[in-house]
Protein backbone atom coordinates (compact mmCIF):
# COMPACT_ATOMS: atom_id res chain seq x y z
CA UNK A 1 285.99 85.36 -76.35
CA UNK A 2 289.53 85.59 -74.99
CA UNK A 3 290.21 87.99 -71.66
CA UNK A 4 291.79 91.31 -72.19
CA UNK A 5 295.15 91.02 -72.05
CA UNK A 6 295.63 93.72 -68.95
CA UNK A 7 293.37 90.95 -66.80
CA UNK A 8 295.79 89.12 -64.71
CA UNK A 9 295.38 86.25 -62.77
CA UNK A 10 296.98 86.48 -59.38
CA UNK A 11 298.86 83.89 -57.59
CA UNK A 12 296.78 84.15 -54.26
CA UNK A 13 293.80 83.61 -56.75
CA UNK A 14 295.33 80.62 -58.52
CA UNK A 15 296.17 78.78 -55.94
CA UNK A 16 292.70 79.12 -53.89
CA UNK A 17 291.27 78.05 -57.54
CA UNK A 18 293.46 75.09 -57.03
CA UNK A 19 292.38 74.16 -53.71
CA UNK A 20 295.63 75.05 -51.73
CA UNK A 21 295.07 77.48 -48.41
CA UNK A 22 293.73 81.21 -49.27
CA UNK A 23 296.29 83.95 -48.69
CA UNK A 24 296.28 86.07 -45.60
CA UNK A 25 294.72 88.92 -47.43
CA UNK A 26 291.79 86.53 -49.02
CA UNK A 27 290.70 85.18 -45.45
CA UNK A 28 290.95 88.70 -43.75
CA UNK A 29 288.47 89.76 -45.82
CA UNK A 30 286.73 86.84 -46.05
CA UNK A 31 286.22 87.16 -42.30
CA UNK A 32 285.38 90.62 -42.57
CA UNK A 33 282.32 89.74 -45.20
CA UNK A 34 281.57 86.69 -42.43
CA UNK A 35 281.09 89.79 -39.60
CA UNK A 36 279.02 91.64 -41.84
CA UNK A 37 277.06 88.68 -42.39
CA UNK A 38 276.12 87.80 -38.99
CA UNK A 39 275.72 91.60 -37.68
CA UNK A 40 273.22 91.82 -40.80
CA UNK A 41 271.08 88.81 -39.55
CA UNK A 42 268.46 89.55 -37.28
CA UNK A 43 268.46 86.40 -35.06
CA UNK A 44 272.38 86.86 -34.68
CA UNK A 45 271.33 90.45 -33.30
CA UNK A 46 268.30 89.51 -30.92
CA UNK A 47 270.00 86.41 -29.92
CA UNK A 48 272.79 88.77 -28.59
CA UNK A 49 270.40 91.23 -26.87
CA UNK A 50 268.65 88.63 -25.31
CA UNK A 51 272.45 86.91 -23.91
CA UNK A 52 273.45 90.14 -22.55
CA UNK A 53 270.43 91.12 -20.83
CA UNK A 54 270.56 87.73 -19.27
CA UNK A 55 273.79 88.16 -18.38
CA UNK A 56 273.37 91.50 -16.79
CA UNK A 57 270.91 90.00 -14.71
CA UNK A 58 272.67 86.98 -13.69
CA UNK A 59 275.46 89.85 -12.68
CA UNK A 60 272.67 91.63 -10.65
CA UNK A 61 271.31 88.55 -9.20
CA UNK A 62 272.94 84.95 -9.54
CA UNK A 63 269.66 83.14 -9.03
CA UNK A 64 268.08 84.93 -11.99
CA UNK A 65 269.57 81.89 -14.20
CA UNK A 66 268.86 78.94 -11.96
CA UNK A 67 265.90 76.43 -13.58
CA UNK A 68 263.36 77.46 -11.53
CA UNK A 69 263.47 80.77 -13.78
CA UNK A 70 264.10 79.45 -17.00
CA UNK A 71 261.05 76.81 -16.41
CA UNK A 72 259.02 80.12 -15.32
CA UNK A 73 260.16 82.07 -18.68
CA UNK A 74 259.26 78.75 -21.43
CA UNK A 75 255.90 78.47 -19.48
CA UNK A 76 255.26 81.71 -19.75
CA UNK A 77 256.04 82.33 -23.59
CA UNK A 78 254.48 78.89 -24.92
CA UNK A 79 251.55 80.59 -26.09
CA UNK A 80 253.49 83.40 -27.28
CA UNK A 81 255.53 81.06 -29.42
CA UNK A 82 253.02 78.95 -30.77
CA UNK A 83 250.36 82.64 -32.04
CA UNK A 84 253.91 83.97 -33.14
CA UNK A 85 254.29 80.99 -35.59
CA UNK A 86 251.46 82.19 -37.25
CA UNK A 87 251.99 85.76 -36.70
CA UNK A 88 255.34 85.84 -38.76
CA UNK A 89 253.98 83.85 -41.60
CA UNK A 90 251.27 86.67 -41.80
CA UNK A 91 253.61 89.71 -41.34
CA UNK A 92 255.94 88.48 -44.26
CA UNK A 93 253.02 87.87 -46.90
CA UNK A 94 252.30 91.35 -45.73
CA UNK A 95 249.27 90.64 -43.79
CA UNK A 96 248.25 91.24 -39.78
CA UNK A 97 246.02 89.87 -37.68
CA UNK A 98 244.93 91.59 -34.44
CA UNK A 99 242.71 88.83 -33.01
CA UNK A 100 244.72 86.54 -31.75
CA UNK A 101 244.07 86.87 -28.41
CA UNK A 102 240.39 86.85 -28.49
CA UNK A 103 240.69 84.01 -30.99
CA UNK A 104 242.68 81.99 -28.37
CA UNK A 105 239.76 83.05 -25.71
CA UNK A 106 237.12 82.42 -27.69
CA UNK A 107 238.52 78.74 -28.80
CA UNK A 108 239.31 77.35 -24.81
CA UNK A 109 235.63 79.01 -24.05
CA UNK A 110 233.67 76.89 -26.59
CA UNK A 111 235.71 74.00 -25.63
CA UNK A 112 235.52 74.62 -21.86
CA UNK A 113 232.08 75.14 -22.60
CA UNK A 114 231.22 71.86 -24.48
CA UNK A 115 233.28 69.79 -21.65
CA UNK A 116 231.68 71.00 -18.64
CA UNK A 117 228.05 72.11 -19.30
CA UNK A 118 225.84 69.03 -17.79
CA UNK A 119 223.38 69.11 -20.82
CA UNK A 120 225.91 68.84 -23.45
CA UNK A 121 228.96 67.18 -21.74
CA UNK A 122 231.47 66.38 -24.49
CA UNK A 123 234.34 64.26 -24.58
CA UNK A 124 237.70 66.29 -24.40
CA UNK A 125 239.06 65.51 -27.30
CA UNK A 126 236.30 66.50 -29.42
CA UNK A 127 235.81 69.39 -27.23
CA UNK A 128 239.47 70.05 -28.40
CA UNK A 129 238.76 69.44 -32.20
CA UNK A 130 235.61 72.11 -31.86
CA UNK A 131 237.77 74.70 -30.31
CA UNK A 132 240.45 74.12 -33.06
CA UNK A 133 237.78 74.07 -35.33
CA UNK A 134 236.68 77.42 -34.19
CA UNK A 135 240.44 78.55 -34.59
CA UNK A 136 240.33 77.71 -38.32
CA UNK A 137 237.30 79.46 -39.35
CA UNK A 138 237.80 82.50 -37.47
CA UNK A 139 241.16 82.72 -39.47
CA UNK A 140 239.44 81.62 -42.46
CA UNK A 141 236.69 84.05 -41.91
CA UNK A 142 239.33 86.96 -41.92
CA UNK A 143 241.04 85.36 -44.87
CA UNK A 144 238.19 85.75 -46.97
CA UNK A 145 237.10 89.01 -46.09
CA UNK A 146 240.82 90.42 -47.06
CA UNK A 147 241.31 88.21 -49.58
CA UNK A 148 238.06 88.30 -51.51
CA UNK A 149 236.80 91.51 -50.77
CA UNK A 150 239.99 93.64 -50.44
CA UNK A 151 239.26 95.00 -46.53
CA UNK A 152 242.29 96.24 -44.67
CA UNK A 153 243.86 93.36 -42.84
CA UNK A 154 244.22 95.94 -39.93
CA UNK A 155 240.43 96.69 -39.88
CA UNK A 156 239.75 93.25 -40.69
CA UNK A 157 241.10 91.47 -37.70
CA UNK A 158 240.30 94.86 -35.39
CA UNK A 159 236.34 93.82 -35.80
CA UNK A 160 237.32 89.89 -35.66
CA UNK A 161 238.99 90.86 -32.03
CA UNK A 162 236.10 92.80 -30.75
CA UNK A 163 233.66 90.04 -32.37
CA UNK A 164 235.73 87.25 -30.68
CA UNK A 165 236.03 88.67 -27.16
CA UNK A 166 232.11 89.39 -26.86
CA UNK A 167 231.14 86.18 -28.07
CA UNK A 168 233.67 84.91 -25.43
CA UNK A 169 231.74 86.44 -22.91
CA UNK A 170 228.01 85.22 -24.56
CA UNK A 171 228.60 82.22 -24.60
CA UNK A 172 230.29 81.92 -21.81
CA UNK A 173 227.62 84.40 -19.24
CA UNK A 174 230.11 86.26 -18.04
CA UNK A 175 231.69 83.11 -15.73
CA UNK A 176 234.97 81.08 -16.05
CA UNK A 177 234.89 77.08 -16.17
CA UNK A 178 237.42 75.02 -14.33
CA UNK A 179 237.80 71.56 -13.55
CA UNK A 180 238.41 69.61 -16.38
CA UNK A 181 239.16 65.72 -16.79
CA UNK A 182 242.95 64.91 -15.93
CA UNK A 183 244.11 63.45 -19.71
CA UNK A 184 242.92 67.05 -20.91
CA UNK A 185 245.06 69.15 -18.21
CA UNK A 186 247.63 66.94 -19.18
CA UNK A 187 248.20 68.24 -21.88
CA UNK A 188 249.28 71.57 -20.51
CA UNK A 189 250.51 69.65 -17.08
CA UNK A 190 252.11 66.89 -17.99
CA UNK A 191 255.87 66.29 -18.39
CA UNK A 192 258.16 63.99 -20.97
CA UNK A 193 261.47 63.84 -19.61
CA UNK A 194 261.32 66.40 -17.22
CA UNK A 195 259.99 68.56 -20.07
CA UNK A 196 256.00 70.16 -19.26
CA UNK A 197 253.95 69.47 -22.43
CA UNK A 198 253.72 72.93 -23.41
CA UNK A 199 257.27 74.06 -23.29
CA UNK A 200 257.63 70.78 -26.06
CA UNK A 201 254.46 71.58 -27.94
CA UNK A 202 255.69 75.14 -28.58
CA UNK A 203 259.33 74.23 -29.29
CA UNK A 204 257.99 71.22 -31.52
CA UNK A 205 255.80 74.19 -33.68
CA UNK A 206 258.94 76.67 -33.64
CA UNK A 207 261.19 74.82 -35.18
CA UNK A 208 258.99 72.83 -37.73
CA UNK A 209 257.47 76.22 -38.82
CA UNK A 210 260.97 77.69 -39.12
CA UNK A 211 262.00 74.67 -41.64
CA UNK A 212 258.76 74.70 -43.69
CA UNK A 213 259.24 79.03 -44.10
CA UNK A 214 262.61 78.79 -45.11
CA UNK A 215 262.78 75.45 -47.39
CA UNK A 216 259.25 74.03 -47.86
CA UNK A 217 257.56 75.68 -51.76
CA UNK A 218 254.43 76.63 -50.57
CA UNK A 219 255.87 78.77 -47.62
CA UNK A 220 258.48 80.72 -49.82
CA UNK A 221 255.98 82.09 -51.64
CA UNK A 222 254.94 84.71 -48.65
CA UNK A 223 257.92 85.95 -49.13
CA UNK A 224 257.40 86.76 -53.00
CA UNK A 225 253.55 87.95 -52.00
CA UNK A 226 255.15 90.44 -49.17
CA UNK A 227 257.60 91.97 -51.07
CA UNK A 228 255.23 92.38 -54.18
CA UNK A 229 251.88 90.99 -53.99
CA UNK A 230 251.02 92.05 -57.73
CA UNK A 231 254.18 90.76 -58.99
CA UNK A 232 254.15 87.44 -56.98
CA UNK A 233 250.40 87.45 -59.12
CA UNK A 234 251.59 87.91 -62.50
CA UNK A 235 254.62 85.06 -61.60
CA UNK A 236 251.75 82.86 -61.55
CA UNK A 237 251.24 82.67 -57.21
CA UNK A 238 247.73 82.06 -55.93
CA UNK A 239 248.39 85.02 -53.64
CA UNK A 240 244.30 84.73 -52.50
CA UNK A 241 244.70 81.39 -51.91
CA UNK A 242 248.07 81.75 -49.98
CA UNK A 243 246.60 84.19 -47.86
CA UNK A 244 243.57 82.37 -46.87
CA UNK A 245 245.82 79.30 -45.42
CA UNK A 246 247.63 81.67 -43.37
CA UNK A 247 245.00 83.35 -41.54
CA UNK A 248 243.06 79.98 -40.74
CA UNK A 249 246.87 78.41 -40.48
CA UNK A 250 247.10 82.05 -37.92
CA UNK A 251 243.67 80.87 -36.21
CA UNK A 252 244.38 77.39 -35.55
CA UNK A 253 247.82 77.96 -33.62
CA UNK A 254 245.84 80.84 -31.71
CA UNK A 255 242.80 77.97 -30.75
CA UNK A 256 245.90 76.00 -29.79
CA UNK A 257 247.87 78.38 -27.75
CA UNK A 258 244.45 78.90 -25.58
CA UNK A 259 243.07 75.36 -25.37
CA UNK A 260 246.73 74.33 -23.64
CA UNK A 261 247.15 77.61 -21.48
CA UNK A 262 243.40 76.47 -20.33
CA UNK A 263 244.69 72.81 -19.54
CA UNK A 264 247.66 74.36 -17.92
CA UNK A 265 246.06 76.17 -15.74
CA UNK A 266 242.63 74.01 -15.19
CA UNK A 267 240.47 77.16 -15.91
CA UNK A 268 238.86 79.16 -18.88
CA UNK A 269 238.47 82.69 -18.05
CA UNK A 270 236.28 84.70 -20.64
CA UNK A 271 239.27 87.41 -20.30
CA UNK A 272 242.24 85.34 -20.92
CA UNK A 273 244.28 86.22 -23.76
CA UNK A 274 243.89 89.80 -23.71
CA UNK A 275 246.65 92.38 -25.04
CA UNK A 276 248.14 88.55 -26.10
CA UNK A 277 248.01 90.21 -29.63
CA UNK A 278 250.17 93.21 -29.59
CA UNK A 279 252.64 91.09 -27.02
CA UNK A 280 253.12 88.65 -30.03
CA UNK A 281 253.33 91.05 -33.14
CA UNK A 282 256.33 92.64 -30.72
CA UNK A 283 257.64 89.93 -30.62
CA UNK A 284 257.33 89.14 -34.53
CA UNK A 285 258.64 92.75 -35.48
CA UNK A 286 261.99 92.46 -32.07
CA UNK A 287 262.63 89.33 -34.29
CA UNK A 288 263.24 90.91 -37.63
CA UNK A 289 259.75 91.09 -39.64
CA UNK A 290 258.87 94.03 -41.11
CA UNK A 291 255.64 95.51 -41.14
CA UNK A 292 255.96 96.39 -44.65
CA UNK A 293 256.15 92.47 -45.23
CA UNK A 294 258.52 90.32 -47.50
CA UNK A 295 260.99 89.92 -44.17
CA UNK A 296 261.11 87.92 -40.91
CA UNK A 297 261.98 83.95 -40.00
CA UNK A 298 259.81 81.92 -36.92
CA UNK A 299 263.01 81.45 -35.26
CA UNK A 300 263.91 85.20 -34.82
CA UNK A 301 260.22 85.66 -33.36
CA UNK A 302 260.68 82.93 -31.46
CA UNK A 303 263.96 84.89 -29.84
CA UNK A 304 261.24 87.85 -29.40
CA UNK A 305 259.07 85.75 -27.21
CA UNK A 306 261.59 84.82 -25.78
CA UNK A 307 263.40 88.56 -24.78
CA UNK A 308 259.78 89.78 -23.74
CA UNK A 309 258.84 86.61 -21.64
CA UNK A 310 262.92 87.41 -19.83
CA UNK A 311 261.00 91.01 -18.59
CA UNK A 312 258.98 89.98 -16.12
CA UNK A 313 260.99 87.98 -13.81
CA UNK A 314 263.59 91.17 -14.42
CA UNK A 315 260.78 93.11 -12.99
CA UNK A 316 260.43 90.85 -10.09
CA UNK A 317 264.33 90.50 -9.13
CA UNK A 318 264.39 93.97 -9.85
CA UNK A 319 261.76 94.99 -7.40
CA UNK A 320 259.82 97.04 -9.25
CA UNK A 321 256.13 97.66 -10.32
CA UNK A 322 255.10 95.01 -12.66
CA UNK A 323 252.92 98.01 -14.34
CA UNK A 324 256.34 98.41 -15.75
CA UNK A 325 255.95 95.34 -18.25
CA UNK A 326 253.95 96.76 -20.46
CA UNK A 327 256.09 100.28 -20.62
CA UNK A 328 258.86 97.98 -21.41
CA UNK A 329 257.28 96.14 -23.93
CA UNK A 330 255.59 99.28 -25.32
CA UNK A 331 259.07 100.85 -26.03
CA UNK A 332 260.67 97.75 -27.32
CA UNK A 333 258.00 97.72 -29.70
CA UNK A 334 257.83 101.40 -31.14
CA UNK A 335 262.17 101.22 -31.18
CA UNK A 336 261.70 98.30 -33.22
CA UNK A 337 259.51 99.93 -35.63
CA UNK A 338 261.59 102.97 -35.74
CA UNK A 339 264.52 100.40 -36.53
CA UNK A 340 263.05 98.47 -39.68
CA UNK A 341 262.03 101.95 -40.84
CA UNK A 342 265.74 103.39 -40.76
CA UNK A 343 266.88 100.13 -42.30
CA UNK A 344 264.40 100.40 -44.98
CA UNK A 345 265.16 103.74 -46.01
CA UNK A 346 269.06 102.89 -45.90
């Protein structure tokens, strides 16, 4: 069907068509949609929070950037990182999971456990498979209980936090182990290049995770379940079977995160790891997931970790309280809330 005949090509448009340079007008606005592009993504927006506040501080105190402090902040947000991996791929299919922290206790317990009791004695790296193991089928456990039976992924994972921590402390009487074989604490000691072992482990998971939720099939589909699970059904998704890889997928990076902070440190404590879990869904929601799911990348939570890890050696050049870390983190968290529900109804 021919064009109407008040349609007019114009010669700005013709020529761009042809390949030759875009008019003035064309690339103004071009750059315009470009600005609007990068304000709308969320890592372009934490990524600039997180430059200025360095910045400030660097301003305030020159030594706030040296290596010494940047080596404190990766060690301190490895774990972070690696639950937050996880964490988003939950909070975009829509789902939650509150017992990370305990999971992450209870994971270095039973492998601390398994190493160092003298009637039992295990070798570490099958001590590290169990407590991996453990991961998985707490994850799994919650997968099933949302998935198949339709409980409240909130509730859910509440119980699987309380249930975690106690048996933390059953099995473990009440008293931390410590002292572990040197290949096993080198794996949260160690350094490659300069690099400690966690710092890599945790950048390693970051970015891999970020490729396989933005590109790999299988991933995408959380995306599809989060915005609508009962369409992302009819389409033909296996939403229960989606859901049950992420929360043992959600488990196993939580085992992880505690079975290196344990060989970083040399010691399991039956109380490590807790408040880890609202720390990391902070983190998740500061880097542009939504609790209403269907929205979020692993790098932007990664830039999360990263802004909440930068608070506490603020607090310490700033010389004040650190009971002031979790007020910070506490507002961070309900003004990011408040945000994605603004931008949701807009």
């Amino acid at each position: 069907m021919s064009a109407p005949r008040d349609v007019q090509v114009k010669p700005n448009t013709a020529s761009s068509l042809a390949g030759l340079p875009i008019s003035e007008p064309q690339f103004a606005s071009s750059a315009r949609r470009s600005a609007s592009g990068i304000r709308l993504f969320p890592e372009f927006r934490i990524l600039l929070v997180v430059a200025v506040f360095w910045l400030a501080m660097w301003i305030y105190n020159p030594a706030f950037l040296s290596a010494a402090t940047i080596n404190t902040v990766l060690l301190y947000l490895f774990g972070y990182a690696i639950m937050a991996c996880g964490m988003t791929v939950l909070l975009v299919s829509g789902g939650f999971d509150l017992s990370v922290g305990s999971v992450s206790a209870l994971a270095a317990m039973v492998a601390a456990v398994l190493m160092k009791e003298p009637s039992i004695h295990l070798a570490w790296p099958l001590a590290v498979v169990a407590g991996l193991a453990i991961g998985a089928g707490t994850g799994l456990f919650n997968g099933l209980i949302i998935a198949k039976i339709g409980i409240n992924p909130f509730i859910t994972t509440l119980g699987t936090m309380l249930l975690a921590r106690g048996l933390t402390y059953i099995i473990s009487g009440g008293v931390g182990r410590s002292g572990f074989e040197a290949p096993f604490c080198w794996l949260g000691q160690g350094r490659v290049a300069g690099v400690q072992m966690p710092i890599i482990v945790s950048l390693a998971w970051v970015a891999m995770m970020d490729v396989l939720l933005r590109k790999h099939r299988f991933f995408r589909q959380n995306y599809y379940i989060g915005s609508n699970e009962r369409a992302a059904w009819l389409s033909g998704i296996a939403v229960s079977r989606v859901k049950l890889f992420n929360y043992a997928l959600s488990g196993t990076l939580s085992a992880l995160a505690g079975l290196l902070f344990t060989a970083r440190l040399d010691s399991a404590i039956p109380n490590a790891g807790e408040g880890d879990e609202l720390k990391v869904i902070t983190a998740v929601i500061v880097g542009g997931a939504s609790l209403s799911g269907g929205k979020g990348t692993v790098i932007g939570a990664f830039l999360g970790c990263l802004l909440l890890a930068t608070i506490r050696p603020a607090i310490s050049f700033l010389n004040i309280g650190d009971h002031w870390e979790k007020a910070v983190v506490g507002g961070i968290l309900l003004a990011a809330v408040m945000l994605d529900r603004l931008g949701r109804r807009r």
